[in-house]
Protein backbone atom coordinates (compact mmCIF):
# COMPACT_ATOMS: atom_id res chain seq x y z
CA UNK A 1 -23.39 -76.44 52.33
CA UNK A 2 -22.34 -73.72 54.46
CA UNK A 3 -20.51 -70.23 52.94
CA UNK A 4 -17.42 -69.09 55.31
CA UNK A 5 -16.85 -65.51 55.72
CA UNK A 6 -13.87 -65.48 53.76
CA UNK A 7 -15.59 -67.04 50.93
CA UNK A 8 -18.31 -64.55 50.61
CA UNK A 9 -15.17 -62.10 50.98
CA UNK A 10 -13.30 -63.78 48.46
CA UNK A 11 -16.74 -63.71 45.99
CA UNK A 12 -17.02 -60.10 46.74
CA UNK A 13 -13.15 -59.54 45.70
CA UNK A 14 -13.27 -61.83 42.53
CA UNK A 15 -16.94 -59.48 41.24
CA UNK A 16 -15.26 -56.14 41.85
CA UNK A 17 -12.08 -57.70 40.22
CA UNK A 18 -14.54 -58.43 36.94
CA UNK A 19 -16.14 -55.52 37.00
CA UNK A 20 -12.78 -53.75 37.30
CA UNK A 21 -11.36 -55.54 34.53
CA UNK A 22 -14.42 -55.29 32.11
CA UNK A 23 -14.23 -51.42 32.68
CA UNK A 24 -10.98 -50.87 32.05
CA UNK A 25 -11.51 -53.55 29.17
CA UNK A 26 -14.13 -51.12 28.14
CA UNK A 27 -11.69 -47.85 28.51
CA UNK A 28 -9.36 -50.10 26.57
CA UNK A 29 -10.91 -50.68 23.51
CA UNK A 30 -12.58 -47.30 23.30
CA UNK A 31 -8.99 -45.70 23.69
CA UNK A 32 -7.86 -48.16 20.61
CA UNK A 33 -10.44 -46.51 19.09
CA UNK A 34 -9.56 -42.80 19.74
CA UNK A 35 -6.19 -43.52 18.48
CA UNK A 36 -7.16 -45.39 15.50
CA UNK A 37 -9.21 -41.78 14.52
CA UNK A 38 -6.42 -39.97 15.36
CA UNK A 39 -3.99 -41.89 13.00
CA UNK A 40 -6.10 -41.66 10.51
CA UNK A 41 -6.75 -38.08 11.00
CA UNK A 42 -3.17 -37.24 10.90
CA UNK A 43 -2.95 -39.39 7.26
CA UNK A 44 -5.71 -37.79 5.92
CA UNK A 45 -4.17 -34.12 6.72
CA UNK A 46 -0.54 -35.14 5.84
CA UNK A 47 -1.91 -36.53 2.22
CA UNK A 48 -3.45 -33.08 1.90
CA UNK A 49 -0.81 -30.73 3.61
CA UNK A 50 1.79 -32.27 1.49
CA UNK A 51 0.66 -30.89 -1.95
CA UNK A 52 -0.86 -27.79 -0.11
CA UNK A 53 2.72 -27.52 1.13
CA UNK A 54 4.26 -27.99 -2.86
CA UNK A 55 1.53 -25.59 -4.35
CA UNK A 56 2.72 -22.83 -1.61
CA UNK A 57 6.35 -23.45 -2.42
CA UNK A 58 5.35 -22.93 -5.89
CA UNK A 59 3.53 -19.98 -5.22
CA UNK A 60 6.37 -18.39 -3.61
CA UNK A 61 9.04 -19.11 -6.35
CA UNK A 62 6.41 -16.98 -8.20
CA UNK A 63 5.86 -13.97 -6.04
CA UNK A 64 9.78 -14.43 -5.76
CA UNK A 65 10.26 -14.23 -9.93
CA UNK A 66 7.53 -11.42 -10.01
CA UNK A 67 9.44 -9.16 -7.18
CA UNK A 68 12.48 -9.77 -9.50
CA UNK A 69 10.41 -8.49 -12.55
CA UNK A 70 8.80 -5.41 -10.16
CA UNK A 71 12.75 -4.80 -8.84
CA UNK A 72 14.00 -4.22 -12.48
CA UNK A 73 10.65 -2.28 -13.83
CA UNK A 74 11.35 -0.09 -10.65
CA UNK A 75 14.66 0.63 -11.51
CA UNK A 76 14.61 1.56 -15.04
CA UNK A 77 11.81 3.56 -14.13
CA UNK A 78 14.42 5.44 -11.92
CA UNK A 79 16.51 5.40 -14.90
CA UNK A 80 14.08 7.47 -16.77
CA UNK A 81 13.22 9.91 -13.97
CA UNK A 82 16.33 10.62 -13.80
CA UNK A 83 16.97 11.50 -17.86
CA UNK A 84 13.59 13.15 -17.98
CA UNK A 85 15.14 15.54 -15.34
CA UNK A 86 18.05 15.83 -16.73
CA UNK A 87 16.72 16.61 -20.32
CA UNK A 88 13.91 19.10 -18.53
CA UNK A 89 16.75 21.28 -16.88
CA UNK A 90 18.52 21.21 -20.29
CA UNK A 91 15.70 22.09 -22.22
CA UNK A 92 15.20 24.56 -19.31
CA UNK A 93 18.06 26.23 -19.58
CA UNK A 94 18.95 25.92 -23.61
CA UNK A 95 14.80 27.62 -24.51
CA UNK A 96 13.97 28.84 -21.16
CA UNK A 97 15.84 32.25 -21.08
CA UNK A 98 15.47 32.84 -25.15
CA UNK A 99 11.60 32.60 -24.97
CA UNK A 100 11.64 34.47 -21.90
CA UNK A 101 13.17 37.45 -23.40
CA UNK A 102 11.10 37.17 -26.74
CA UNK A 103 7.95 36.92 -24.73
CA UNK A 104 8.95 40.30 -22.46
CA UNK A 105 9.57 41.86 -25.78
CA UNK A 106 6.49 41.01 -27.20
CA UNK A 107 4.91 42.30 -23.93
CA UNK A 108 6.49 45.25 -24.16
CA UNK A 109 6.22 46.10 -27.97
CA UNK A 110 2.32 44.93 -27.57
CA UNK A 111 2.59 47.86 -24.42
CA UNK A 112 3.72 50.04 -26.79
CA UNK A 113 1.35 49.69 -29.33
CA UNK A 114 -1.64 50.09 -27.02
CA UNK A 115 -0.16 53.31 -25.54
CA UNK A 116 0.08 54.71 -28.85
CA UNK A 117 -3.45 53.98 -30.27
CA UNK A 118 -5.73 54.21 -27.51
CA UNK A 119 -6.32 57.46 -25.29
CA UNK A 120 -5.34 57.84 -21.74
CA UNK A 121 -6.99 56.56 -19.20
CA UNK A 122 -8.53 58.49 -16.86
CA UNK A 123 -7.00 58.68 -12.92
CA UNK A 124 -9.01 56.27 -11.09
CA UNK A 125 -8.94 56.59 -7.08
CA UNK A 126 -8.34 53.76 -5.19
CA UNK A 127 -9.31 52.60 -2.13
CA UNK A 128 -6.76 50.95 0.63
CA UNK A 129 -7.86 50.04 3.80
CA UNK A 130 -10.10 53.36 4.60
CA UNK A 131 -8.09 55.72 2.95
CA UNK A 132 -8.06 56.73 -0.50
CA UNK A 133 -5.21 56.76 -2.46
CA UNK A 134 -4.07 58.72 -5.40
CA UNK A 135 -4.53 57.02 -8.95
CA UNK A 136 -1.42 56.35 -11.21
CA UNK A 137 0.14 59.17 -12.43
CA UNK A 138 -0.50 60.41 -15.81
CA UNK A 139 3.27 61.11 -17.60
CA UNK A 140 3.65 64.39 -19.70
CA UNK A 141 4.13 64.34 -23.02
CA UNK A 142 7.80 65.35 -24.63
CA UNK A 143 7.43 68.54 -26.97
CA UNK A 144 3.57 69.25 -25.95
CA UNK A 145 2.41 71.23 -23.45
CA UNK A 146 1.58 70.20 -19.80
């Protein structure tokens, strides 16, 4: 039994053609495989970004409700600013000039009664930048002598 050249060719053809086909039979099944992960990769995180997903959406109707709550604390707050103010420059300006003047008369009667009791100071010199400058002056009494 003799082989012919084309047989031997057509041998040759019909192993490559197997080997071809078991490799991509090969690339086949391991690509079933990839995808099979995959799928259940994207199940797994869609089963866990759903209620992720609700908790957030919870959490933000929260932060939402608690901006609400921070809005209206702010603006009362303004509220009382605003009357604290308000009642300050009253206050201000109903006491403020009364107690001013009784203080500056207190001052001045507590002036008084020091000048009258205690004996006059003596004229200090002062100094000013390198020169010397004359102390207060001393006034003279009415109906004494100078």
């Amino acid at each position: 039994m003799r082989v012919t050249g084309g047989e031997v060719a057509g041998l040759l053809v019909a192993v490559f053609w197997a080997i071809l086909v078991s490799f991509l039979a090969v690339v086949l099944v391991r690509l079933a495989q990839t995808l099979r992960a995959a799928t259940r990769l994207v199940t797994e995180v869609t089963e866990r970004a759903v209620p992720l997903l609700g908790e957030a959406s919870v959490t933000v109707r929260s932060a939402q409700t608690q901006l609400e709550r921070v809005d209206t604390i702010t603006t009362d707050v303004q509220e009382v600013t605003s009357n604290a103010s308000a009642l300050s420059a009253t206050v201000a300006t109903t006491f403020g000039g009364p107690l001013v003047k009784v203080a500056a008369f207190g001052y001045g009667v507590r002036q008084a009664l020091s000048r009258r009791s205690a004996p006059p100071a003596p004229a200090a010199r002062r100094t000013v930048t390198g020169r010397r400058m004359p102390g207060p002056r001393v006034r003279a009494r009415r109906g004494g002598k100078n």
